[in-house]
PDB file of N, CA and C in Angstrom:
ATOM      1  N   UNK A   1       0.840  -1.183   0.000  1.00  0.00           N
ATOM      2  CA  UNK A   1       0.000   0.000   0.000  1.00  0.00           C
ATOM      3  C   UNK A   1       0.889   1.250   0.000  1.00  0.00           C
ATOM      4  N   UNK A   2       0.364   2.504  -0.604  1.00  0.00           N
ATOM      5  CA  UNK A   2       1.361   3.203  -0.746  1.00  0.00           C
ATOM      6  C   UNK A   2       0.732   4.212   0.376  1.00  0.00           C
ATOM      7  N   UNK A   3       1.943   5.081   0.821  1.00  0.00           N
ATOM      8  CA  UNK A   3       1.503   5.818   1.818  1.00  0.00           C
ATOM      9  C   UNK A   3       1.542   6.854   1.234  1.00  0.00           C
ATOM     10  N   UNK A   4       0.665   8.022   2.004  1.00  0.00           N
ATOM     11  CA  UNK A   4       0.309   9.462   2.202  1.00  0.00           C
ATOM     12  C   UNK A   4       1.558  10.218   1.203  1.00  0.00           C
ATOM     13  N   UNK A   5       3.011  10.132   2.293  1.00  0.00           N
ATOM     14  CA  UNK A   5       4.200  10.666   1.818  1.00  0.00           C
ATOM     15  C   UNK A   5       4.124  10.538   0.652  1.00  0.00           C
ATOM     16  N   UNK A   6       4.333   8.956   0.156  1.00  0.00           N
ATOM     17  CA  UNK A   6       4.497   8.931  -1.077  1.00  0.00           C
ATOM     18  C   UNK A   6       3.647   9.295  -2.494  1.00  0.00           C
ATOM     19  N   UNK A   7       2.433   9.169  -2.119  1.00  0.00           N
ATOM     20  CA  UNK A   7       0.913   9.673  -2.542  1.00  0.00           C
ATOM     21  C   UNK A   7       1.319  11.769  -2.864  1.00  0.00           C
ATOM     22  N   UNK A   8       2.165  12.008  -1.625  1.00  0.00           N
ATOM     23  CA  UNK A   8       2.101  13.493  -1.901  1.00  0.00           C
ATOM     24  C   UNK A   8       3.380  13.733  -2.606  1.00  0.00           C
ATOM     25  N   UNK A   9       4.611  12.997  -2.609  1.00  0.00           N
ATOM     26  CA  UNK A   9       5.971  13.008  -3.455  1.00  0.00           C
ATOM     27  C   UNK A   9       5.225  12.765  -5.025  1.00  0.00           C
ATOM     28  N   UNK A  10       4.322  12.223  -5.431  1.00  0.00           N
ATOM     29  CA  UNK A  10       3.694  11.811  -6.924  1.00  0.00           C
ATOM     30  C   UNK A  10       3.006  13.241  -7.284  1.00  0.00           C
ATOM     31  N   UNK A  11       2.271  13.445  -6.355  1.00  0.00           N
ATOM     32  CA  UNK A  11       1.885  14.784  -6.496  1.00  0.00           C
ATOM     33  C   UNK A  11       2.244  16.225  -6.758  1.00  0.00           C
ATOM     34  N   UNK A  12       3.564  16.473  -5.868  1.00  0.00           N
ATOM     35  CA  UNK A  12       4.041  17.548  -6.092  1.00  0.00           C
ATOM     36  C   UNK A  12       5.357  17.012  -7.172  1.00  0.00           C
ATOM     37  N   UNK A  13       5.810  16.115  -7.176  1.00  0.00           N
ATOM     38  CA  UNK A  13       6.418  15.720  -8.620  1.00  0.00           C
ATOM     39  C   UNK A  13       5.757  16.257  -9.948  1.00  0.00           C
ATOM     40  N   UNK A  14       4.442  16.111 -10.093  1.00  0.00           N
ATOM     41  CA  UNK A  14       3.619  16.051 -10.877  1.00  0.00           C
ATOM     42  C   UNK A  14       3.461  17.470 -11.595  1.00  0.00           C
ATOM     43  N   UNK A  15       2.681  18.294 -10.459  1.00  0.00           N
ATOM     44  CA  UNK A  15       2.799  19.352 -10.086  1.00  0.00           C
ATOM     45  C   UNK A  15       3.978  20.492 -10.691  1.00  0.00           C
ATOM     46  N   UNK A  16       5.122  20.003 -10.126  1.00  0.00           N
ATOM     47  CA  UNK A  16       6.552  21.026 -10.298  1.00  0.00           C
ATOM     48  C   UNK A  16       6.794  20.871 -12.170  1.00  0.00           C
ATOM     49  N   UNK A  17       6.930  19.395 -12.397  1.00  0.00           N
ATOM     50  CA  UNK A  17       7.005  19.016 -13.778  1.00  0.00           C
ATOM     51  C   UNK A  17       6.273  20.031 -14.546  1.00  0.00           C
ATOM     52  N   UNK A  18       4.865  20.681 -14.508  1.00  0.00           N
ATOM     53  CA  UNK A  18       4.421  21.513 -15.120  1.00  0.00           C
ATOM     54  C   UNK A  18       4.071  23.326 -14.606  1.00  0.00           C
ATOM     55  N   UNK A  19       5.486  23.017 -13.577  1.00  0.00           N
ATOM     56  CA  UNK A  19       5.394  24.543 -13.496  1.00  0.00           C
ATOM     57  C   UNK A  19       4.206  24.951 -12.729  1.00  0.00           C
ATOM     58  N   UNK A  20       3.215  24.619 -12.303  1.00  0.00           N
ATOM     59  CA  UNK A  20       1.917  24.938 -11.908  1.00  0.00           C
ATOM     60  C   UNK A  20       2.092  25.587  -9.988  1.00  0.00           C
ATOM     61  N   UNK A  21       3.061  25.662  -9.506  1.00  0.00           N
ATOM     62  CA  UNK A  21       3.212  26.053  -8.397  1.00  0.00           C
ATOM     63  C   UNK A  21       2.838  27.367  -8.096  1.00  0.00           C
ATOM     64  N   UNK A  22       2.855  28.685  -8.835  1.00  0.00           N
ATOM     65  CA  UNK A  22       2.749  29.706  -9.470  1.00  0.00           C
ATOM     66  C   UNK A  22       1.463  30.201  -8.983  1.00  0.00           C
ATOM     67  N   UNK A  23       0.734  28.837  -9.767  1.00  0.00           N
ATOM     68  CA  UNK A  23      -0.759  29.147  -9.319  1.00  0.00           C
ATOM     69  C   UNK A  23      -1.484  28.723  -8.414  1.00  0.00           C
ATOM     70  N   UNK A  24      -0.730  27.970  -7.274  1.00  0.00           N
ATOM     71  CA  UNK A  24      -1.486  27.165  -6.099  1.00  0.00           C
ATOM     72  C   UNK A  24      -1.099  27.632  -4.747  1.00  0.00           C
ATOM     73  N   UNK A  25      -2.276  29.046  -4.924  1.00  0.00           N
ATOM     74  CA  UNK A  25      -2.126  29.662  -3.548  1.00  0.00           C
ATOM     75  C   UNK A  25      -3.224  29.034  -2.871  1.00  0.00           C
ATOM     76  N   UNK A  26      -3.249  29.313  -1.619  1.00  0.00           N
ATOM     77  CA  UNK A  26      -3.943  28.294  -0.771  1.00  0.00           C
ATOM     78  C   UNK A  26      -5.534  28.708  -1.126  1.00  0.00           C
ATOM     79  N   UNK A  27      -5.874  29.770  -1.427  1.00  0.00           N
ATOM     80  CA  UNK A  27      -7.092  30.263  -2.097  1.00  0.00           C
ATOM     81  C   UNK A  27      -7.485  29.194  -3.562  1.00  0.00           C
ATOM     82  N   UNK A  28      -7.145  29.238  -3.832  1.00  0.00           N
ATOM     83  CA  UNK A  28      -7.247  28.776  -4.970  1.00  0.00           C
ATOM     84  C   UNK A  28      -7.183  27.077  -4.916  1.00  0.00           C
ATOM     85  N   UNK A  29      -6.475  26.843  -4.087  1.00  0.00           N
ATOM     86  CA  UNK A  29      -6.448  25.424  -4.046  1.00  0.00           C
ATOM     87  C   UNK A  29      -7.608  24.930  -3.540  1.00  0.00           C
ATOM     88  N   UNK A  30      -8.214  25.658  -2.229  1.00  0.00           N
ATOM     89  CA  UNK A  30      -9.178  25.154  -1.527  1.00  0.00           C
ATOM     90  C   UNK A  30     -10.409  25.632  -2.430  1.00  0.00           C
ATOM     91  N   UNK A  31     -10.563  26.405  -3.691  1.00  0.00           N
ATOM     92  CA  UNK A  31     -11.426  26.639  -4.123  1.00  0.00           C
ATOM     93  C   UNK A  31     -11.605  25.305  -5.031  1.00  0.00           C
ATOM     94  N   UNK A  32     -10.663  24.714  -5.372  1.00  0.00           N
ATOM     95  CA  UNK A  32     -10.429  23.485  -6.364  1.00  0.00           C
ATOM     96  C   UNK A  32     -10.488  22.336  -5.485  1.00  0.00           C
ATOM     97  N   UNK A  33     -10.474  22.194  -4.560  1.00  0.00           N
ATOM     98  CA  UNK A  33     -11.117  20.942  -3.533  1.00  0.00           C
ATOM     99  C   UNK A  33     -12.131  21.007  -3.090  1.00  0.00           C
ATOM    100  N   UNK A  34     -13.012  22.199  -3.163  1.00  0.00           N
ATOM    101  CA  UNK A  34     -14.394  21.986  -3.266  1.00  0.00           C
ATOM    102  C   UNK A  34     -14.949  21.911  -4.645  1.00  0.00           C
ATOM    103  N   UNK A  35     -14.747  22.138  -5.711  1.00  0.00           N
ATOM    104  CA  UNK A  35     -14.975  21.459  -6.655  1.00  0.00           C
ATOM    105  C   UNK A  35     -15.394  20.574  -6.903  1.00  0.00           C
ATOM    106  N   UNK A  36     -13.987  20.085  -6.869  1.00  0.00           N
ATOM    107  CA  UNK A  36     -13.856  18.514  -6.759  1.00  0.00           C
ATOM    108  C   UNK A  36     -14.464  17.668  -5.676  1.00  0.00           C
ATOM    109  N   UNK A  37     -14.609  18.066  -5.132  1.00  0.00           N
ATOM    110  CA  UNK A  37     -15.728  17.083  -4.245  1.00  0.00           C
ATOM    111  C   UNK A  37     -17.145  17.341  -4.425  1.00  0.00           C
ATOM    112  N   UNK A  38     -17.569  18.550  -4.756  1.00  0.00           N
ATOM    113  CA  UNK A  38     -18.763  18.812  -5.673  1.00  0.00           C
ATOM    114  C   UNK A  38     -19.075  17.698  -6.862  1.00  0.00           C
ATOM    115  N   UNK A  39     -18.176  17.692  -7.451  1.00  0.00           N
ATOM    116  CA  UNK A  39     -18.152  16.612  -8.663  1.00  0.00           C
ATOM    117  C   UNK A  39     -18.616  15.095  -7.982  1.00  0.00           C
ATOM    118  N   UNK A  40     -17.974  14.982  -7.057  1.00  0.00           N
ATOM    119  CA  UNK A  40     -18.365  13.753  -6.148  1.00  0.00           C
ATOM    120  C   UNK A  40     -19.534  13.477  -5.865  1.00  0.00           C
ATOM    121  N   UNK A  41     -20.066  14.831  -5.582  1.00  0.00           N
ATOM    122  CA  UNK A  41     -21.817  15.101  -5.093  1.00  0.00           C
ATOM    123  C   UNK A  41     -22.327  14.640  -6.567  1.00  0.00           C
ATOM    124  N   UNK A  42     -21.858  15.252  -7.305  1.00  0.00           N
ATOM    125  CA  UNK A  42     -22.952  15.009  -8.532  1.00  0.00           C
ATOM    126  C   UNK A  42     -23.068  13.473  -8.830  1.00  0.00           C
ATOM    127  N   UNK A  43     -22.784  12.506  -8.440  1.00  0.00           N
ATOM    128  CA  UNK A  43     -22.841  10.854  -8.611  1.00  0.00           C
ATOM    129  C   UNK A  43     -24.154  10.709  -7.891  1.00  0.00           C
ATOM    130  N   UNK A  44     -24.281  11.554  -7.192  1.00  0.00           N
ATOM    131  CA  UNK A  44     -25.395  11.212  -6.060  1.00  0.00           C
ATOM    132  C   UNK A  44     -26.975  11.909  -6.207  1.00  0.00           C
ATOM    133  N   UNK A  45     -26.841  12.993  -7.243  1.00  0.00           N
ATOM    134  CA  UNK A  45     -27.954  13.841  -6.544  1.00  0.00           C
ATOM    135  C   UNK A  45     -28.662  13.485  -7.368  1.00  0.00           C
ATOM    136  N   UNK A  46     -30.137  13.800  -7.308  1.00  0.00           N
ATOM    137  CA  UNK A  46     -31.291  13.181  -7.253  1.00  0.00           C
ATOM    138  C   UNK A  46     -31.481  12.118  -7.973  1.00  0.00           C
ATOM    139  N   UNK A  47     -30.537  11.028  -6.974  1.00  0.00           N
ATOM    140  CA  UNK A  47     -31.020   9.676  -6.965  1.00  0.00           C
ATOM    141  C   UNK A  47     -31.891   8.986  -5.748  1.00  0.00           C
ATOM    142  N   UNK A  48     -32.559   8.573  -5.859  1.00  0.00           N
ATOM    143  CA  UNK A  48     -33.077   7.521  -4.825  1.00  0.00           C
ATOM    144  C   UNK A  48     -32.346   6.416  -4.578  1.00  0.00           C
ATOM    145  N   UNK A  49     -32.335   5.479  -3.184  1.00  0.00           N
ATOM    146  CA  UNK A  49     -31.336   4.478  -3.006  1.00  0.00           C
ATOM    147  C   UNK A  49     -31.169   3.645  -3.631  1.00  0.00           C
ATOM    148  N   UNK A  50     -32.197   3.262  -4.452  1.00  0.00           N
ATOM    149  CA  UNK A  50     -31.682   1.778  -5.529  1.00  0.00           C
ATOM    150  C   UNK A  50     -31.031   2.514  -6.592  1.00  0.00           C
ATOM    151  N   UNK A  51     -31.320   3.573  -7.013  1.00  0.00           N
ATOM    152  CA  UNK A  51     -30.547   3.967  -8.111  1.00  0.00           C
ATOM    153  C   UNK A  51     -29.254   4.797  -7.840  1.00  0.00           C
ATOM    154  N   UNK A  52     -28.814   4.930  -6.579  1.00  0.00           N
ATOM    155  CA  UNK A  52     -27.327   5.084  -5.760  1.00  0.00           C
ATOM    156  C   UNK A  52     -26.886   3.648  -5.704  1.00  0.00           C
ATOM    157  N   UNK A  53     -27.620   2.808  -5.449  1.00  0.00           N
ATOM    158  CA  UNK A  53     -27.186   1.661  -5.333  1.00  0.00           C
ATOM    159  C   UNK A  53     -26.009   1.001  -6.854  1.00  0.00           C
ATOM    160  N   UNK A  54     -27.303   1.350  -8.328  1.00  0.00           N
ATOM    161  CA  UNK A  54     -26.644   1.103  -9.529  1.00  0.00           C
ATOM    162  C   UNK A  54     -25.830   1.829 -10.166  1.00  0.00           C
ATOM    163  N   UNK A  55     -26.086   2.990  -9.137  1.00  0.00           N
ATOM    164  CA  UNK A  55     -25.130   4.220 -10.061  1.00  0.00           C
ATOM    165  C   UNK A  55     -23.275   3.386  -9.503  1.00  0.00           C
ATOM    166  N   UNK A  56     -23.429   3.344  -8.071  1.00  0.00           N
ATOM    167  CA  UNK A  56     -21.967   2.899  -7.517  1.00  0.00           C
ATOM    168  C   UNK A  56     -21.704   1.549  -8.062  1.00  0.00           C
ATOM    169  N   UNK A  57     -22.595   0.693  -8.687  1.00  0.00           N
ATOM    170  CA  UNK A  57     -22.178  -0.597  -9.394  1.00  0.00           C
ATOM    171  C   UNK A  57     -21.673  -0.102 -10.919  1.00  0.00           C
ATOM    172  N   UNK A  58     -22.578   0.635 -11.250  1.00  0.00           N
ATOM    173  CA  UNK A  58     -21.644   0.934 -12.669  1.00  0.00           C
ATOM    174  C   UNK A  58     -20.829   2.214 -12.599  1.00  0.00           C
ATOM    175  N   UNK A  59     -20.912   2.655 -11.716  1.00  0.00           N
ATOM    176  CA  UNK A  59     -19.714   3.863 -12.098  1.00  0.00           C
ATOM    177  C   UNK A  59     -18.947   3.982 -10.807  1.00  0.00           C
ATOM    178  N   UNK A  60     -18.325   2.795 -10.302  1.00  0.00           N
ATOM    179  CA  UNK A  60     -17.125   2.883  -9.374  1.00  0.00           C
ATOM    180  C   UNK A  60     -15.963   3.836  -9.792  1.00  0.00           C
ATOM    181  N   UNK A  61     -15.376   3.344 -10.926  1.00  0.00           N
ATOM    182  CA  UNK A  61     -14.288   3.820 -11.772  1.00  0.00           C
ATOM    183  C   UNK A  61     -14.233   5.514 -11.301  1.00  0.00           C
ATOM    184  N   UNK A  62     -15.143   6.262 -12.127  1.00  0.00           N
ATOM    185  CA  UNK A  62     -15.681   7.433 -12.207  1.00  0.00           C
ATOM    186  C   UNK A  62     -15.360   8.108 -10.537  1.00  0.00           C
ATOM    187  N   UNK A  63     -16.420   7.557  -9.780  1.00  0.00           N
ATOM    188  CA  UNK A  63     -15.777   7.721  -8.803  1.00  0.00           C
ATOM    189  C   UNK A  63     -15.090   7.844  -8.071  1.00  0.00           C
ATOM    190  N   UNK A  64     -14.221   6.650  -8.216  1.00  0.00           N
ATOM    191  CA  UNK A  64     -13.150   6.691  -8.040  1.00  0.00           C
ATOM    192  C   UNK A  64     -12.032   7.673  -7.996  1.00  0.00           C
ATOM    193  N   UNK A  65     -12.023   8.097  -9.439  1.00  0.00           N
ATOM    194  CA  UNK A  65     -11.283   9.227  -9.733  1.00  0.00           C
ATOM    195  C   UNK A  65     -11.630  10.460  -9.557  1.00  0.00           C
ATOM    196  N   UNK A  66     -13.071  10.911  -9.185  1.00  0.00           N
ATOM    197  CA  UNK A  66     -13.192  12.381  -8.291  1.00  0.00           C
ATOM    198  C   UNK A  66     -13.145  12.173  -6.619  1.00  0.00           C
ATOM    199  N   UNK A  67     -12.965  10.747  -5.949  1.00  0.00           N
ATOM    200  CA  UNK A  67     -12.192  10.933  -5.176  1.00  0.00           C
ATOM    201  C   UNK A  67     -10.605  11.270  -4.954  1.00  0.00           C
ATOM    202  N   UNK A  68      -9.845  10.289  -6.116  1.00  0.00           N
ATOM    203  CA  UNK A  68      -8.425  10.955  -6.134  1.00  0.00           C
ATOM    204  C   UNK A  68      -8.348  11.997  -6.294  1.00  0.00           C
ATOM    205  N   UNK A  69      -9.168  12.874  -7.024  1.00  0.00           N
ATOM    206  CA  UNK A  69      -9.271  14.540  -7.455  1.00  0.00           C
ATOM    207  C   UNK A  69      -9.082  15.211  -5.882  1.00  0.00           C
ATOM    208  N   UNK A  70     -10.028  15.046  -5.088  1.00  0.00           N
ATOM    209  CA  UNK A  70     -10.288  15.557  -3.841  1.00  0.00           C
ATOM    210  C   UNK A  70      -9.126  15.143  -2.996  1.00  0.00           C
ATOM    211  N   UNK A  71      -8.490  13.962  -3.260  1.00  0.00           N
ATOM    212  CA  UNK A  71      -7.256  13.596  -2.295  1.00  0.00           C
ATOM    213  C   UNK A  71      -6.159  14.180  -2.922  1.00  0.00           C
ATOM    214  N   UNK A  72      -5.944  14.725  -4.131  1.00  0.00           N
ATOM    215  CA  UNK A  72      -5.088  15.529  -4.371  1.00  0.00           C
ATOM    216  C   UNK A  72      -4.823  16.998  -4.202  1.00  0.00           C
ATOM    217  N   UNK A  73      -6.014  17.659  -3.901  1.00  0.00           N
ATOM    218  CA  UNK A  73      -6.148  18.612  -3.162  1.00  0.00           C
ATOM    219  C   UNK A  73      -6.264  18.816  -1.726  1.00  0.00           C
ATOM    220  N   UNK A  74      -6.273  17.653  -1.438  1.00  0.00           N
ATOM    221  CA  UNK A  74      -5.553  17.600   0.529  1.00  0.00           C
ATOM    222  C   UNK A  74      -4.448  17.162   0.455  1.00  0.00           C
ATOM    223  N   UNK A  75      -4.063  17.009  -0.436  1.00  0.00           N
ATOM    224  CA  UNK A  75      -2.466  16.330  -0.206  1.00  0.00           C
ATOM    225  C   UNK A  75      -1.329  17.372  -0.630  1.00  0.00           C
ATOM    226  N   UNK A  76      -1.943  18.023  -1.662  1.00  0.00           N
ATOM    227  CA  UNK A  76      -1.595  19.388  -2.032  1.00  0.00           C
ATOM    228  C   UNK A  76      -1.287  20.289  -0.994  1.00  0.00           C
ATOM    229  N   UNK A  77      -2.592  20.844  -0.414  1.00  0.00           N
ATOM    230  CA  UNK A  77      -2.888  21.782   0.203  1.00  0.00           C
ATOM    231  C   UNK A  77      -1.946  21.319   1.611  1.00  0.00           C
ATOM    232  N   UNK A  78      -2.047  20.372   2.218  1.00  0.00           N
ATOM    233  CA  UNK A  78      -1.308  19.809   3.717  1.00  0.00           C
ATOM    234  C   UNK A  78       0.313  20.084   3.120  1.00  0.00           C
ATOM    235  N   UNK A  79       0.798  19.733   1.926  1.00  0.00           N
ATOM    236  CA  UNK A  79       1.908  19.889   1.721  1.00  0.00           C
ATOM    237  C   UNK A  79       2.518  21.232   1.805  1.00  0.00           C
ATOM    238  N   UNK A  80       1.708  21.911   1.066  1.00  0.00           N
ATOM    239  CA  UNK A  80       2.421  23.741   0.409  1.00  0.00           C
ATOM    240  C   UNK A  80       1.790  24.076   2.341  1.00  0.00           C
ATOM    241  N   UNK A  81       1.097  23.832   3.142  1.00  0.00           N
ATOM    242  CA  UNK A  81       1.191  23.953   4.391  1.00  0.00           C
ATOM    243  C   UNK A  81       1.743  24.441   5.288  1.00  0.00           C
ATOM    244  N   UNK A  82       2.232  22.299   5.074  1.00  0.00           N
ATOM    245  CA  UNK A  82       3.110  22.334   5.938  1.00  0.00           C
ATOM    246  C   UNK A  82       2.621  21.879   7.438  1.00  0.00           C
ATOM    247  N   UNK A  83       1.172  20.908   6.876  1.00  0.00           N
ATOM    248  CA  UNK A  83       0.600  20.442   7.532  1.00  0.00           C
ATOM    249  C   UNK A  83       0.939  19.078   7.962  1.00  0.00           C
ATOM    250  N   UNK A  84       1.525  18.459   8.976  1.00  0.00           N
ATOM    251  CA  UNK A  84       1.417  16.709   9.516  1.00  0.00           C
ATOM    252  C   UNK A  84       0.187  16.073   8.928  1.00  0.00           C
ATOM    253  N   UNK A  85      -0.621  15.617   7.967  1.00  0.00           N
ATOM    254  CA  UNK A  85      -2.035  14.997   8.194  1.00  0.00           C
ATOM    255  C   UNK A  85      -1.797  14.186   9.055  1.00  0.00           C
ATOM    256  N   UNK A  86      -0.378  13.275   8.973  1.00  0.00           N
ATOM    257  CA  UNK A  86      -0.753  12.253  10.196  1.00  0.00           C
ATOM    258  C   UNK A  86      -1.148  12.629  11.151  1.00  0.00           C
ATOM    259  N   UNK A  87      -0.343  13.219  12.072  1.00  0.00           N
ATOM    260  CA  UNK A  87      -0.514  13.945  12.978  1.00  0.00           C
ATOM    261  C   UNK A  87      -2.014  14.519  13.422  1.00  0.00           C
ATOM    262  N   UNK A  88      -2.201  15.731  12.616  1.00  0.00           N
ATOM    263  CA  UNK A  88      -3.576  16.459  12.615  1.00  0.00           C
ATOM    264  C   UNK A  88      -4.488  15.682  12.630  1.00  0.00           C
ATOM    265  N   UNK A  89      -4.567  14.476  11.702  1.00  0.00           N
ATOM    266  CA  UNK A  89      -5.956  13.287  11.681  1.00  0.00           C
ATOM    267  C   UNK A  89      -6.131  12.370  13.003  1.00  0.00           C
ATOM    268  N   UNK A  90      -4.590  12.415  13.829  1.00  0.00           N
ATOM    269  CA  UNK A  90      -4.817  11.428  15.053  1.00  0.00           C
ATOM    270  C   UNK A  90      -4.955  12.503  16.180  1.00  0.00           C
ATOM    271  N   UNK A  91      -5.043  13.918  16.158  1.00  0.00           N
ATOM    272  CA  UNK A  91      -5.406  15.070  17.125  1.00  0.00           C
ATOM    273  C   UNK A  91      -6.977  14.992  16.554  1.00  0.00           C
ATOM    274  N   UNK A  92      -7.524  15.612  15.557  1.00  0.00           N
ATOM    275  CA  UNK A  92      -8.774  15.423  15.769  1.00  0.00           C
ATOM    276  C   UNK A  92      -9.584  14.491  15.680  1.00  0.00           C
ATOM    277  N   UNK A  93      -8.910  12.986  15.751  1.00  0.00           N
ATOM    278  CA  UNK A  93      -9.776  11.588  16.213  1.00  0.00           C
ATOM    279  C   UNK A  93      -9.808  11.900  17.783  1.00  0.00           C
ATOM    280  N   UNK A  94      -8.792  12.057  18.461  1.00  0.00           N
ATOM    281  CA  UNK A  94      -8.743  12.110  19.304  1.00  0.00           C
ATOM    282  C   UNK A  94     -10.277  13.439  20.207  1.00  0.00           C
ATOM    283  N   UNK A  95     -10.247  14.712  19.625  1.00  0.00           N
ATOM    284  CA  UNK A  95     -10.879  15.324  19.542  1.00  0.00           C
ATOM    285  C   UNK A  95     -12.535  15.177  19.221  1.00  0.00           C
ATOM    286  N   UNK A  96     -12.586  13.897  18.368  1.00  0.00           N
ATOM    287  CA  UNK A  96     -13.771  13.833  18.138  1.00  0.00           C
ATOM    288  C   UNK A  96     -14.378  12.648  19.037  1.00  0.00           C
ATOM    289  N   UNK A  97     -13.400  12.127  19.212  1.00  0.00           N
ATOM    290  CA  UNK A  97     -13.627  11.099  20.337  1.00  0.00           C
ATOM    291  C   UNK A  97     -14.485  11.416  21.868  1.00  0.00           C
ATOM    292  N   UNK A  98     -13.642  12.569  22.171  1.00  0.00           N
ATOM    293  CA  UNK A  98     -14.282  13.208  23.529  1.00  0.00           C
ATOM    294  C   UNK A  98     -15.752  13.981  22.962  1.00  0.00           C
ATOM    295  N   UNK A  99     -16.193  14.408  21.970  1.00  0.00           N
ATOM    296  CA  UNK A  99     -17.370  15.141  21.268  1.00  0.00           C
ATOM    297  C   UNK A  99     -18.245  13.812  21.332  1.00  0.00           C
ATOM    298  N   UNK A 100     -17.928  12.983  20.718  1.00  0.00           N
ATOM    299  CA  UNK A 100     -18.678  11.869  20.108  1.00  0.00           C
ATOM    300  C   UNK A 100     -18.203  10.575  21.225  1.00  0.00           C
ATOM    301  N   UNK A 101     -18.299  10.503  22.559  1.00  0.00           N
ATOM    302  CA  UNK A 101     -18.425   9.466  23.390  1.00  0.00           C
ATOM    303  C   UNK A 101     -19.186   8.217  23.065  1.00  0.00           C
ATOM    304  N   UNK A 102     -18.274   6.942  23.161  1.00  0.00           N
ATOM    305  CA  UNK A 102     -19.095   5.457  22.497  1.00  0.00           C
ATOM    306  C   UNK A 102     -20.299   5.985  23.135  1.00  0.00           C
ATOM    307  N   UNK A 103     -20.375   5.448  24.806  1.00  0.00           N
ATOM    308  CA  UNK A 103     -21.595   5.354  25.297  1.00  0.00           C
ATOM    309  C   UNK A 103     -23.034   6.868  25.061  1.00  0.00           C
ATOM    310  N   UNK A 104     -22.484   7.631  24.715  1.00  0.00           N
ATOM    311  CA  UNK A 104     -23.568   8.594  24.633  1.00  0.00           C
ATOM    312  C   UNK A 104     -23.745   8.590  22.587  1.00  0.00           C
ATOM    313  N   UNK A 105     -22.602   8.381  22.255  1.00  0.00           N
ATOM    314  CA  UNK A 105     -23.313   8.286  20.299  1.00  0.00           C
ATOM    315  C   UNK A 105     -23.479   7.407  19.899  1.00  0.00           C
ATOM    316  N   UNK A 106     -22.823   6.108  20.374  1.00  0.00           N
ATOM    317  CA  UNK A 106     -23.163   5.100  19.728  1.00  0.00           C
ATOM    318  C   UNK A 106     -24.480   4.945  19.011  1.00  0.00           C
ATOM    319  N   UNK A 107     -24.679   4.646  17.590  1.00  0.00           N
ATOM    320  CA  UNK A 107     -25.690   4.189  16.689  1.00  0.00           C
ATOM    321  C   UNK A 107     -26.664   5.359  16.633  1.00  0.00           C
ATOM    322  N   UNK A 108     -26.478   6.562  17.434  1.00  0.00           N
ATOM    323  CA  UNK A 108     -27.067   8.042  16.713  1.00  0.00           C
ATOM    324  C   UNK A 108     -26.485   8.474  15.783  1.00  0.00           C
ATOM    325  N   UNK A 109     -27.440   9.597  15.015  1.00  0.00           N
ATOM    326  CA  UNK A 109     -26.512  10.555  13.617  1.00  0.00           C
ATOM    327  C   UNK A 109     -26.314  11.634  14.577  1.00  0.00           C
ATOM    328  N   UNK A 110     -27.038  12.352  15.375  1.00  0.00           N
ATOM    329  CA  UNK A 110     -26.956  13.654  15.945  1.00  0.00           C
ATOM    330  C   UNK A 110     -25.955  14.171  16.418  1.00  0.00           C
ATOM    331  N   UNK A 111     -25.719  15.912  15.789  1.00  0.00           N
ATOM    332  CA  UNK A 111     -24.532  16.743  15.935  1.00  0.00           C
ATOM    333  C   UNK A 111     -24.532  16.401  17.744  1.00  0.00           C
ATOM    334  N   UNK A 112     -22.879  16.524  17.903  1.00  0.00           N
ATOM    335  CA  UNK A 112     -22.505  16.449  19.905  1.00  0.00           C
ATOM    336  C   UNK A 112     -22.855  17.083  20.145  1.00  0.00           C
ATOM    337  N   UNK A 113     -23.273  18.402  19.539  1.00  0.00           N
ATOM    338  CA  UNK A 113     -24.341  19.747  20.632  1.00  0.00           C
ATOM    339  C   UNK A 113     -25.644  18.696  20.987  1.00  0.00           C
ATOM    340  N   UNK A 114     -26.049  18.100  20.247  1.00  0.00           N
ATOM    341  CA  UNK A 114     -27.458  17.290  20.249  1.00  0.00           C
ATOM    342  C   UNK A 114     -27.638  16.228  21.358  1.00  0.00           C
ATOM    343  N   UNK A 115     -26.261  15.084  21.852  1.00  0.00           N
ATOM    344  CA  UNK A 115     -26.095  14.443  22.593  1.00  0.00           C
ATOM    345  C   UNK A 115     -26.235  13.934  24.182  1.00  0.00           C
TER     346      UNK A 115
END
């Protein structure tokens, strides 16, 4: 499995190769990771569940790749940073942990203000 690091060394390899650094101020980047995860939304919207159901049987692929879209813009963005994700992702597990207590969320959806 390849890790994060290396996931973000492909990236900004990628990246530098075409000069594009120029244009990836943090504005701009985060405007392009919501995008791209917008694009993600669009697999979904106004479907009903059986037809979410067939949409993700025939268009994994697709998917697929506006998730890498979106992971390249966190991998991006954590990099030109200067962000740990490791790090940051095991502070706010940790963080969400004390919000979201087993015994009080377990098997609810409701925001921890709600709890």
């Amino acid at each position: 499995m390849t890790t994060l690091e290396e996931l973000t060394k492909k990236i900004v390899h990628f990246r530098n190769e075409r000069n594009w650094k120029q244009f990836h101020n943090p504005k701009d980047c985060a405007i392009s990771l919501q995008l791209e995860a917008s694009e993600v939304l669009e697999h979904f919207q106004w479907k009903n569940s059986q037809e979410i159901k067939d949409h993700i049987k025939n268009n994994k692929g697709e998917i697929g790749e506006e998730l890498v879209d979106v992971l390249y813009w966190v991998l991006l963005m954590s990099h030109d940073l200067r962000i740990d994700l490791s790090d940051a992702f095991d502070k706010k597990m940790m963080k969400n942990g004390k919000k979201y207590p087993v015994q009080t969320a377990k098997g609810k959806h409701m925001k921890y203000t709600k709890l």
